[in-house]
N, C-alpha and C. Protein backbone atom coordinates (compact mmCIF):
# COMPACT_ATOMS: atom_id res chain seq x y z
N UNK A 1 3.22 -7.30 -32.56
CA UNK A 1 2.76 -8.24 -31.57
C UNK A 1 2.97 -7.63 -30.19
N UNK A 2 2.02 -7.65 -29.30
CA UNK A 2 2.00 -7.30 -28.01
C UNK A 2 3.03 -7.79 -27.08
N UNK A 3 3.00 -7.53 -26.17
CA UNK A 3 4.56 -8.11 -25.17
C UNK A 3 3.45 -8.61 -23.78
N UNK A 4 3.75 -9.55 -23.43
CA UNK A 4 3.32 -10.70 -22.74
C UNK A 4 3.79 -10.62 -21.22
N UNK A 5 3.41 -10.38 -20.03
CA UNK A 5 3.93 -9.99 -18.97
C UNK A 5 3.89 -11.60 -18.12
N UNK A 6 4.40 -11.67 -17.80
CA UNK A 6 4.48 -12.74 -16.43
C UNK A 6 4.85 -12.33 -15.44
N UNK A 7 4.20 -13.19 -14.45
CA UNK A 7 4.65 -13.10 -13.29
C UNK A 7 4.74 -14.25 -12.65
N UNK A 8 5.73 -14.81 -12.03
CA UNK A 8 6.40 -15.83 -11.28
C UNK A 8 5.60 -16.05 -10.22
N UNK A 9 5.25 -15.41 -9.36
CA UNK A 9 4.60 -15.09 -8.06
C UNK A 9 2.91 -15.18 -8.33
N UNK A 10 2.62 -15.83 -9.90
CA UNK A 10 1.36 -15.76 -9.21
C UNK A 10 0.57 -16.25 -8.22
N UNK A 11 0.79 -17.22 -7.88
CA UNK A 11 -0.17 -17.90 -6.97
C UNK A 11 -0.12 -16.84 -5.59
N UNK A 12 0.66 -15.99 -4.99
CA UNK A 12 0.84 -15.29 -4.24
C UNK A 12 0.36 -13.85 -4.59
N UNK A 13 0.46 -13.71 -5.76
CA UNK A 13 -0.66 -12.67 -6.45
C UNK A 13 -2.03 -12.74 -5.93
N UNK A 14 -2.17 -13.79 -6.29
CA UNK A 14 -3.46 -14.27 -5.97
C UNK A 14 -4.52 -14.03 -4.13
N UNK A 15 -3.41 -14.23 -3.52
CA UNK A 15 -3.41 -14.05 -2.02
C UNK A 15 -3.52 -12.99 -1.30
N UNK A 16 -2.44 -12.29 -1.63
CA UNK A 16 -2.39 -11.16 -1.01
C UNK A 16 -3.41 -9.76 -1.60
N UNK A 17 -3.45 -8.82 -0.82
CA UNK A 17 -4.22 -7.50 -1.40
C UNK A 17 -4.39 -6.72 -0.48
N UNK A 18 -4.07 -5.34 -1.55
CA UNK A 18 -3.48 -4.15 -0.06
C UNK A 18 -4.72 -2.74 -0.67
N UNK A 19 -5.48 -2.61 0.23
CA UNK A 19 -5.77 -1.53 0.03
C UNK A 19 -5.88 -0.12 0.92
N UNK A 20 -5.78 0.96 0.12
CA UNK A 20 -5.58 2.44 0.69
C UNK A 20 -6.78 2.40 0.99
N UNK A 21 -7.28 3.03 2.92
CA UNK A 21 -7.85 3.71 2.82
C UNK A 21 -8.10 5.37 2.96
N UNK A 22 -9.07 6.33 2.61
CA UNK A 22 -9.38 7.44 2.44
C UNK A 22 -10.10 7.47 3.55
N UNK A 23 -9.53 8.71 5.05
CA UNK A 23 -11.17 9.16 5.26
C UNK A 23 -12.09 9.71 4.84
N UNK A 24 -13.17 10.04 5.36
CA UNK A 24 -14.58 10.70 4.91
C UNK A 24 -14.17 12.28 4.67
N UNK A 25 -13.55 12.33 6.05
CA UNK A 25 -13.30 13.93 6.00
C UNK A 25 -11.87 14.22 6.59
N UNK A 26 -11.37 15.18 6.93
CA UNK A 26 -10.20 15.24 7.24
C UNK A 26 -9.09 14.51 8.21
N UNK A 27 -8.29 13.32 7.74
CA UNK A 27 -7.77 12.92 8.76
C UNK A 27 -6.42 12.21 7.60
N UNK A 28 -5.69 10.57 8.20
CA UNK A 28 -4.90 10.48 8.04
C UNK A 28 -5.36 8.85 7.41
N UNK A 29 -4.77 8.82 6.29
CA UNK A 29 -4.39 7.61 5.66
C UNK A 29 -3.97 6.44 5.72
N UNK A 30 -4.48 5.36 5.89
CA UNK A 30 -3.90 4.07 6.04
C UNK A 30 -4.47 3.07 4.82
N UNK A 31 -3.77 1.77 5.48
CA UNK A 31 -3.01 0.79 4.66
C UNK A 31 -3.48 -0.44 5.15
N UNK A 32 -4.71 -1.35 4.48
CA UNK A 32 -4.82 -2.49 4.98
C UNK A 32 -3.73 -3.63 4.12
N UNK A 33 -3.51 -5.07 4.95
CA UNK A 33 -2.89 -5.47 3.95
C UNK A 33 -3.67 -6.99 4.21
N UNK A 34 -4.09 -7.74 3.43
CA UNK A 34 -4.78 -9.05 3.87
C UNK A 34 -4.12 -10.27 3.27
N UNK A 35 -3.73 -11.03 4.14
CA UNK A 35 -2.19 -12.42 3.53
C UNK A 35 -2.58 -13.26 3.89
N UNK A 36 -1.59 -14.25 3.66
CA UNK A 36 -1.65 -15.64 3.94
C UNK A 36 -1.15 -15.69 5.47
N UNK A 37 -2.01 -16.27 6.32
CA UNK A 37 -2.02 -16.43 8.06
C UNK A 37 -0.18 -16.91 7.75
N UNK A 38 0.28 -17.70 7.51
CA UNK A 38 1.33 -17.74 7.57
C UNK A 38 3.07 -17.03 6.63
N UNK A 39 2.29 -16.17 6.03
CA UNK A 39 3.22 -15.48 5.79
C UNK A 39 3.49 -14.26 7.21
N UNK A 40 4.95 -13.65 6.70
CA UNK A 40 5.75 -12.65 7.84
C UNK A 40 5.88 -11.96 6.92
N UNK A 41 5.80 -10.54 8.13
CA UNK A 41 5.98 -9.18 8.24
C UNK A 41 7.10 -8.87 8.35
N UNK A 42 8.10 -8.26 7.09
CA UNK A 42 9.46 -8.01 7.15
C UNK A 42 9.42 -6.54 7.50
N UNK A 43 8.47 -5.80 7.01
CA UNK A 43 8.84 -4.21 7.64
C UNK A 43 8.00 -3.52 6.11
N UNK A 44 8.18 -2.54 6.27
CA UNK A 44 7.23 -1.38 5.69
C UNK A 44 7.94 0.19 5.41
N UNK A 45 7.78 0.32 4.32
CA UNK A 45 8.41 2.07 4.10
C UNK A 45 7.65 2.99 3.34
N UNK A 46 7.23 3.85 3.92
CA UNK A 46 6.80 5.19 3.55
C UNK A 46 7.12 6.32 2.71
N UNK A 47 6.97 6.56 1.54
CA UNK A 47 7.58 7.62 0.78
C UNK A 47 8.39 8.46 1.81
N UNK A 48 9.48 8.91 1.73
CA UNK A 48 10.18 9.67 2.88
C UNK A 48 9.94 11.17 1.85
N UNK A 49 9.29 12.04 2.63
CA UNK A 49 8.89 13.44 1.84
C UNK A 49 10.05 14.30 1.85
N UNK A 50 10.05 15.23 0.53
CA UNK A 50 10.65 16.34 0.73
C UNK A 50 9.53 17.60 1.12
N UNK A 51 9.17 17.99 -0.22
CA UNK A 51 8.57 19.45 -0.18
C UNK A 51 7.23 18.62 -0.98
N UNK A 52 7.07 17.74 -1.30
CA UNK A 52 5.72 17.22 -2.28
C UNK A 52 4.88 16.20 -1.19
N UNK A 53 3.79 16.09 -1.31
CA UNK A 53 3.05 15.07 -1.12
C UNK A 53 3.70 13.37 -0.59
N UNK A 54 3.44 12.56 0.30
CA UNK A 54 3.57 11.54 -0.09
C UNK A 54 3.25 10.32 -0.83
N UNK A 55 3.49 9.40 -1.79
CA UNK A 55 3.22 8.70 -2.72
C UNK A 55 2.82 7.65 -3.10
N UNK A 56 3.74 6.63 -1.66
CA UNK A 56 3.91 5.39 -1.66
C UNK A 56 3.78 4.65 -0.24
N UNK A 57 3.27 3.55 -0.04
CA UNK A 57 3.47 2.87 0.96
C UNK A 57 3.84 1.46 0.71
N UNK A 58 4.83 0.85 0.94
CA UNK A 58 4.86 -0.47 0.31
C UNK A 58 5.53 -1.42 1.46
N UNK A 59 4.69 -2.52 1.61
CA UNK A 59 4.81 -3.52 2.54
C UNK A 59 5.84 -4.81 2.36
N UNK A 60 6.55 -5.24 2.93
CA UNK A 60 7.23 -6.38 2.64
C UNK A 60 6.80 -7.72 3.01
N UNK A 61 6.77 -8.90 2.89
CA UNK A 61 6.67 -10.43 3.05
C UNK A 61 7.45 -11.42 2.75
N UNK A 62 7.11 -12.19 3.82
CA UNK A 62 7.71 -13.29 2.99
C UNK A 62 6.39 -14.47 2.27
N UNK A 63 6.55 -15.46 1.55
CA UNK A 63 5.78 -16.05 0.72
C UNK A 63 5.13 -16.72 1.97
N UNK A 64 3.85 -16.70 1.71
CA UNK A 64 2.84 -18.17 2.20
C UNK A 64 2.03 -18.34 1.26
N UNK A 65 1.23 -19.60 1.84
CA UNK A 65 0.75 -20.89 1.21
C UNK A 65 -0.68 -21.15 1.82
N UNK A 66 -1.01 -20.64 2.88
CA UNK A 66 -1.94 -21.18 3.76
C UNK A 66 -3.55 -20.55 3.20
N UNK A 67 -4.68 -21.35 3.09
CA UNK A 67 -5.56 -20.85 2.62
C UNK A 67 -6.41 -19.84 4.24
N UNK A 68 -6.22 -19.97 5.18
CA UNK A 68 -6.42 -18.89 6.12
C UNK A 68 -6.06 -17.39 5.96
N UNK A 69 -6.82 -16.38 5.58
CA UNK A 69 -6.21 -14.76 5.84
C UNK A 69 -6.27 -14.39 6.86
N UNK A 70 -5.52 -13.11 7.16
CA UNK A 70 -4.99 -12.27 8.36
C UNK A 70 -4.93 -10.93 7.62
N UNK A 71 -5.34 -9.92 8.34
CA UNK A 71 -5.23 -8.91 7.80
C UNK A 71 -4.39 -7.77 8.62
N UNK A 72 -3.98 -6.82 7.98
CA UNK A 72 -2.96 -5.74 9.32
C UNK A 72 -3.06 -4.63 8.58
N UNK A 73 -3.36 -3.59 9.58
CA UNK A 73 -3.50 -2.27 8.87
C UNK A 73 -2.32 -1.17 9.72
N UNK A 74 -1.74 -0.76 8.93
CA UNK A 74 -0.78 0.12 8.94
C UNK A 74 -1.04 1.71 8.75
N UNK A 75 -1.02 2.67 10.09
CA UNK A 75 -1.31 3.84 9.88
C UNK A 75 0.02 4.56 8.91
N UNK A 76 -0.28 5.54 7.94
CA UNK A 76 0.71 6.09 7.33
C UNK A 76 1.35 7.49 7.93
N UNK A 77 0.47 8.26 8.67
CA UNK A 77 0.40 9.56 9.25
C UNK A 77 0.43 10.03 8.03
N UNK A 78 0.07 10.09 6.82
CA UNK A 78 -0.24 10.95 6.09
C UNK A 78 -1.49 11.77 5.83
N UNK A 79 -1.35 12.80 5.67
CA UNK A 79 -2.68 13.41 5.90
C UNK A 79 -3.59 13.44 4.56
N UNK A 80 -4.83 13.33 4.94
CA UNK A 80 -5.68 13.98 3.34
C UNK A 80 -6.79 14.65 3.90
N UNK A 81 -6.70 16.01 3.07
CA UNK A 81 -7.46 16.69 3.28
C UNK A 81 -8.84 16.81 2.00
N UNK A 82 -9.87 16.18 1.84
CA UNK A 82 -10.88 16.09 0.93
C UNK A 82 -11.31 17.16 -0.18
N UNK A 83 -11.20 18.90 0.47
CA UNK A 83 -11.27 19.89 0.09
C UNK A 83 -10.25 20.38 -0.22
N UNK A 84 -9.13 19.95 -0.43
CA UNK A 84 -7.50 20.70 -0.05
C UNK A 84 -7.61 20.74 -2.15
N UNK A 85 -7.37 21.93 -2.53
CA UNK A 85 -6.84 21.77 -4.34
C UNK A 85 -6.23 21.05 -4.71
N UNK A 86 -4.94 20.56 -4.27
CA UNK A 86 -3.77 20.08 -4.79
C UNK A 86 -4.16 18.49 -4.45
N UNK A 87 -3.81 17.72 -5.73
CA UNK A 87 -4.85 16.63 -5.87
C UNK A 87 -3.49 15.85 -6.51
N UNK A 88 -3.27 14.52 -5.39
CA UNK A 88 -1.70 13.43 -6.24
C UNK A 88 -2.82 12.21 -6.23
N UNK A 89 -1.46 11.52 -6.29
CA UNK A 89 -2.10 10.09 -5.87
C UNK A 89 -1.32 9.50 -4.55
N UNK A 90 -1.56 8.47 -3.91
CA UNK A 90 -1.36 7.42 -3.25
C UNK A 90 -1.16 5.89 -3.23
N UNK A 91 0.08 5.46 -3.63
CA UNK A 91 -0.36 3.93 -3.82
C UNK A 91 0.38 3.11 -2.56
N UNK A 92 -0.61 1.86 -2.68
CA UNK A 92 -0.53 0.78 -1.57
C UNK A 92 0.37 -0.22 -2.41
N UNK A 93 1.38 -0.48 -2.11
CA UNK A 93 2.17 -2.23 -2.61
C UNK A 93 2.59 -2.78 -2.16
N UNK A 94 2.57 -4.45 -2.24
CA UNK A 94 3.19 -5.51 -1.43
C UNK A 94 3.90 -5.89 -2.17
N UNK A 95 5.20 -6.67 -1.90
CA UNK A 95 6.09 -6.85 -2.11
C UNK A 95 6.98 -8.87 -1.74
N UNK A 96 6.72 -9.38 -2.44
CA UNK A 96 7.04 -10.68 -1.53
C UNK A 96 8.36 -11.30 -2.28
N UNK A 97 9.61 -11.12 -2.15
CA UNK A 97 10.87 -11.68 -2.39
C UNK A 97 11.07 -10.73 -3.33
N UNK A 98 10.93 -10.25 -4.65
CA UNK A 98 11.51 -9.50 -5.18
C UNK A 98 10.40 -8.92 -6.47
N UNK A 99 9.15 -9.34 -6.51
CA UNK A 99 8.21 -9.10 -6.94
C UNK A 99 6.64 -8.09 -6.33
N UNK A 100 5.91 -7.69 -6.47
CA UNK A 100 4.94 -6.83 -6.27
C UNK A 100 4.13 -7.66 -6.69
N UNK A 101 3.11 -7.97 -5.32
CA UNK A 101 2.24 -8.85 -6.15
C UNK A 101 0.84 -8.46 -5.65
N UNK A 102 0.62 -7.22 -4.67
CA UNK A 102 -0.26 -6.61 -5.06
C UNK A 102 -0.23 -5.10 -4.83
N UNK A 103 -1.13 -3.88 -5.31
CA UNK A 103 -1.34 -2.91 -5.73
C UNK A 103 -2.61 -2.40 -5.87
N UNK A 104 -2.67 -1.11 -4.77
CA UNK A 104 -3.98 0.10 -4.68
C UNK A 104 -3.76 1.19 -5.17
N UNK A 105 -4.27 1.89 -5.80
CA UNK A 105 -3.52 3.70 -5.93
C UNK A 105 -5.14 4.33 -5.53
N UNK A 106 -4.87 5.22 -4.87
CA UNK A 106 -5.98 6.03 -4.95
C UNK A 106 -5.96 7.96 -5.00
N UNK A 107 -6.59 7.92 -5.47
CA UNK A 107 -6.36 9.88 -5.47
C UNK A 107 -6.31 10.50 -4.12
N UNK A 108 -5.76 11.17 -3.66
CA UNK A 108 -5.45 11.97 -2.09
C UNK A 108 -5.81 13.45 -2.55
N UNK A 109 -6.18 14.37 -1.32
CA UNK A 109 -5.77 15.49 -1.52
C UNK A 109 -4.52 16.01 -0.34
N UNK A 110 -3.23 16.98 -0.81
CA UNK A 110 -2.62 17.17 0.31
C UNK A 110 -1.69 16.30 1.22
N UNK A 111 -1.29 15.01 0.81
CA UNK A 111 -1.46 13.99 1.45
C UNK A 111 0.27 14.31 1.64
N UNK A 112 0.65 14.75 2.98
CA UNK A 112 1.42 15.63 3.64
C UNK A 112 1.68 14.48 5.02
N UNK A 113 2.61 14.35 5.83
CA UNK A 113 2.86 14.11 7.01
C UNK A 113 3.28 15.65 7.63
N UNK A 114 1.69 15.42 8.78
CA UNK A 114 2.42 16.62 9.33
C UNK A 114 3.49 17.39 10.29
N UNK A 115 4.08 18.25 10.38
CA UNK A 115 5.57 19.19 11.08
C UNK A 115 4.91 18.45 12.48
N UNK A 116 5.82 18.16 13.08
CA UNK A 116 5.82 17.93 14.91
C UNK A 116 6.37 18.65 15.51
């Protein structure tokens, strides 16, 4: 028998949705996130890189209710380069009390923050 997933948070599942975008051609990666007008923005963290690619971007909230959206896009400074070989992924997640309730991944190339 299969195993049965729940999630507590759906109705907030339902609401929220984050997606990666890709530029066309060489530039830097961001992060839309579209919520409930009355949910808050607790803060945001970025895969912190070593020597690999970065991976992750994941947004925090708190719960709303309100049938109004708002949307906020978050630059990552990560880079993607379209032509670059070395080919990861990227994922977008929100996060609201202790659940993930939504999720983007998309393929990157290079996807590096660059040396200052």
């Amino acid at each position: 028998m299969g195993r049965v997933k729940t999630n507590q948070y759906h109705i907030q599942a339902m609401s929220f949705k984050v997606t990666v975008i890709l530029p066309a051609t060489d530039g830097k990666i961001s992060v839309k996130v579209e919520r409930p007008a009355d949910s808050k923005y607790l803060g945001h963290e970025i895969d912190p890189l070593d020597d690999g690619p970065a991976r992750y971007f994941i947004g925090f909230y708190t719960e709303g209710s309100s049938s109004n959206m708002e949307a906020d896009t978050y630059e990552t400074g990560v880079e993607h380069f379209p032509a670059h070989p070395i080919s990861t992924s990227f994922t977008g997640l929100v996060v609201v009390q202790n659940a993930v309730v939504a999720r983007d991944r998309k393929r990157t190339r290079n996807g590096r923050v660059p040396e200052q």
